[in-house]
Protein backbone atom coordinates (compact mmCIF):
# COMPACT_ATOMS: atom_id res chain seq x y z
CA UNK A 1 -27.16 -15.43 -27.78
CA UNK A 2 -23.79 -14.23 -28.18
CA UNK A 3 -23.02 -17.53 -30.68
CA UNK A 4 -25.96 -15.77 -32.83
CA UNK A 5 -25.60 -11.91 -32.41
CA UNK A 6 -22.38 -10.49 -32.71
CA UNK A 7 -21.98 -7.68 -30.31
CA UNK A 8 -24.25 -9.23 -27.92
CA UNK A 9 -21.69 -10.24 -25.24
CA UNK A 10 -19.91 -6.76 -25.12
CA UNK A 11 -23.29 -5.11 -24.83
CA UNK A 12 -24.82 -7.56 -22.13
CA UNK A 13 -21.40 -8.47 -20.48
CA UNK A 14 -21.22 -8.33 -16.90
CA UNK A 15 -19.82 -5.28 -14.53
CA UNK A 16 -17.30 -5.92 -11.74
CA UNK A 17 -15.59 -3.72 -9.61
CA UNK A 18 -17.77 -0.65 -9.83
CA UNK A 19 -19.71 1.13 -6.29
CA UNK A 20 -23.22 0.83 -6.32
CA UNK A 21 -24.39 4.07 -8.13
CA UNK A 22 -22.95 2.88 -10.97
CA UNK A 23 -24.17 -0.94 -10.56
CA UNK A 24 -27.34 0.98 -10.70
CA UNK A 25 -27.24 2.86 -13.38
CA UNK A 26 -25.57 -0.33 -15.37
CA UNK A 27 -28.65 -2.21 -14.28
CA UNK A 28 -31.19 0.40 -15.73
CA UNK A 29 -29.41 1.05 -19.01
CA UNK A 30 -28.87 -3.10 -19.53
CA UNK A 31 -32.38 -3.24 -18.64
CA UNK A 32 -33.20 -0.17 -21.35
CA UNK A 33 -30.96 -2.31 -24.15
CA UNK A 34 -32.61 -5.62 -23.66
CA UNK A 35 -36.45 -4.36 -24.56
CA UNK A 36 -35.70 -4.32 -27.95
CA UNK A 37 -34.30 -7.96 -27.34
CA UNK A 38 -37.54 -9.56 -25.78
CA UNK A 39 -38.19 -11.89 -27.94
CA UNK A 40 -34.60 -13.21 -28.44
CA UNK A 41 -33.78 -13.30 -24.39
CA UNK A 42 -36.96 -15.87 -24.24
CA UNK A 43 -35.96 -18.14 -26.98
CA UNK A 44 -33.05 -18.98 -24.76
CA UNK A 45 -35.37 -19.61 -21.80
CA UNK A 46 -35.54 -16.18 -19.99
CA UNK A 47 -39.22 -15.73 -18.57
CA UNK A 48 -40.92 -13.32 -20.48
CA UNK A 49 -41.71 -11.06 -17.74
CA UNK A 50 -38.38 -10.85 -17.19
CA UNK A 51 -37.70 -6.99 -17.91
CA UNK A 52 -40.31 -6.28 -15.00
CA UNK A 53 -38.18 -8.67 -12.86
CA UNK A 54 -35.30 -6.84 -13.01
CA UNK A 55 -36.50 -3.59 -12.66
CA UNK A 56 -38.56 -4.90 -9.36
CA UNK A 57 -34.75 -5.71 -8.42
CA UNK A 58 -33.13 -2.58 -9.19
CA UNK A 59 -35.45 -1.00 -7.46
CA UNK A 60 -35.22 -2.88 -4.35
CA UNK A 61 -31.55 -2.67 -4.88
CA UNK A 62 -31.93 1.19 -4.78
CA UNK A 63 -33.89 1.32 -1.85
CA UNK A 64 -31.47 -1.28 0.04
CA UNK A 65 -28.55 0.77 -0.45
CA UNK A 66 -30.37 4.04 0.58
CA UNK A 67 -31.61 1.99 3.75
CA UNK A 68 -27.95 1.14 4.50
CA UNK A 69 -26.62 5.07 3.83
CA UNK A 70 -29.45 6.10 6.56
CA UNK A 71 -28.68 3.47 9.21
CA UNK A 72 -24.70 4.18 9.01
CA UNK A 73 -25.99 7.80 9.49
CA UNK A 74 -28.30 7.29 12.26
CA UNK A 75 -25.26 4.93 14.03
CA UNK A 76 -22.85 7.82 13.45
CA UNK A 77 -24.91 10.39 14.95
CA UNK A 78 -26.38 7.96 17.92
CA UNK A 79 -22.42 7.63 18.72
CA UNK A 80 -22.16 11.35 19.06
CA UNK A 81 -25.20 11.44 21.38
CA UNK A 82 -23.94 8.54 23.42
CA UNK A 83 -20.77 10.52 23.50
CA UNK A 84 -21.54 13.64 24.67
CA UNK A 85 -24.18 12.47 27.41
CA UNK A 86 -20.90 10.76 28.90
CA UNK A 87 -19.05 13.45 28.56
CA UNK A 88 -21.82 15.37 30.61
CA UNK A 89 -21.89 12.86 33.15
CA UNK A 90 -18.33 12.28 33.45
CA UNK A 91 -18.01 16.22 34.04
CA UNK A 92 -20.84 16.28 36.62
CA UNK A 93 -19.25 12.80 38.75
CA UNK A 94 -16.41 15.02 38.61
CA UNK A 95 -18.08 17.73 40.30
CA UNK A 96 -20.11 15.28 42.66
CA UNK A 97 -16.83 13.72 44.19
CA UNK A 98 -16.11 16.49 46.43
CA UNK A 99 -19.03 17.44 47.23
CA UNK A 100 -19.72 13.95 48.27
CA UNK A 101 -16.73 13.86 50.38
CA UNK A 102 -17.67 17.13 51.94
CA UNK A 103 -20.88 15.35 52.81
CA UNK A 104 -19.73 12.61 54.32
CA UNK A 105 -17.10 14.55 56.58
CA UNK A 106 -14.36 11.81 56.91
CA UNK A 107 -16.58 9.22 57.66
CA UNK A 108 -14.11 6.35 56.29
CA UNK A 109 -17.19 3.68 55.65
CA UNK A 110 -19.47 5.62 53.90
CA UNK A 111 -16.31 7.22 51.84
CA UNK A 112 -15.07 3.45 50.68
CA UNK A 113 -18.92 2.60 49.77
CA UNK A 114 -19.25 5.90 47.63
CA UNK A 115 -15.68 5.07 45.80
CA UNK A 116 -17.16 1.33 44.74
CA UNK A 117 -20.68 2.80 43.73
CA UNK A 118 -19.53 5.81 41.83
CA UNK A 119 -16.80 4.06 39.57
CA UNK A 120 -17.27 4.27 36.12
CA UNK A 121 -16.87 0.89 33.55
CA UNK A 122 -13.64 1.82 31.17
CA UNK A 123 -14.82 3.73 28.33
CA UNK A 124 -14.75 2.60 24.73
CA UNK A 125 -12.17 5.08 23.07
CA UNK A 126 -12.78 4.59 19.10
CA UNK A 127 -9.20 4.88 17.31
CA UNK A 128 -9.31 7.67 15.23
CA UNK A 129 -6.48 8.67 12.75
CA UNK A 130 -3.94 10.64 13.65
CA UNK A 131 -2.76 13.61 11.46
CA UNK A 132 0.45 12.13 9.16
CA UNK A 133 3.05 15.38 10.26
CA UNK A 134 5.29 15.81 6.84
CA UNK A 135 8.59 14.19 8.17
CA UNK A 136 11.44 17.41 8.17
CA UNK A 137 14.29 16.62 6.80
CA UNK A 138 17.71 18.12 8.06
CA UNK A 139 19.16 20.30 5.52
């Protein structure tokens, strides 16, 4: 089509590079230009139901990427609970230990069985980034 309509190519080229709000709203406004084109898109073999095809797409495309945004939101805050329910039983292990050892009055079997039942796996530690200090320079 571009070999026929000059202009074609720069108005139907394709987008690289850009996030996905503004793949989107590429999408719709190519989709927008081409209706007045109809007729020429299927003389060179595009279906002729094709407009309705794409915008089937960019809608699933839409709801794909606001899928995606929810589940990193649900992981993020899952990780928070997960988090703070260690925390919590971290703190109350920590306040079990004596009491346990209270309990058990220096009885040196049931201590050793009570230090293999009651240790905890290593915890995960996620990196985070530290804070960049501004380097001081001597004057």
């Amino acid at each position: 089509m571009a070999i026929r309509g000059p202009g074609v190519e720069a108005r139907f080229g394709a987008a690289t590079g850009i996030g996905d709000a503004k793949l989107e709203t590429r999408a719709r406004s190519l989709a927008e230009m081409a209706r007045p084109f109809v007729k020429e898109f299927v003389d060179f073999e595009m279906e002729p139901d094709f407009l309705k095809e794409l915008e089937s797409n960019i809608t699933a495309f839409t709801q794909a990427v606001a899928d995606h945004k929810a589940s990193r939101a649900a992981h993020a805050s899952t990780t928070q609970l997960i988090d703070a329910a260690m925390e919590r039983a971290l703190t109350i292990l920590a306040e079990l230990d004596p009491i346990t050892e209270n309990k058990l009055g220096g009885n040196t079997g049931l201590q050793l069985k009570w230090e293999n039942v009651r240790r905890v796996e290593k915890r995960w530690i996620y990196k985070k980034t530290k804070e960049k200090t501004p380097l001081v320079t001597a004057a």
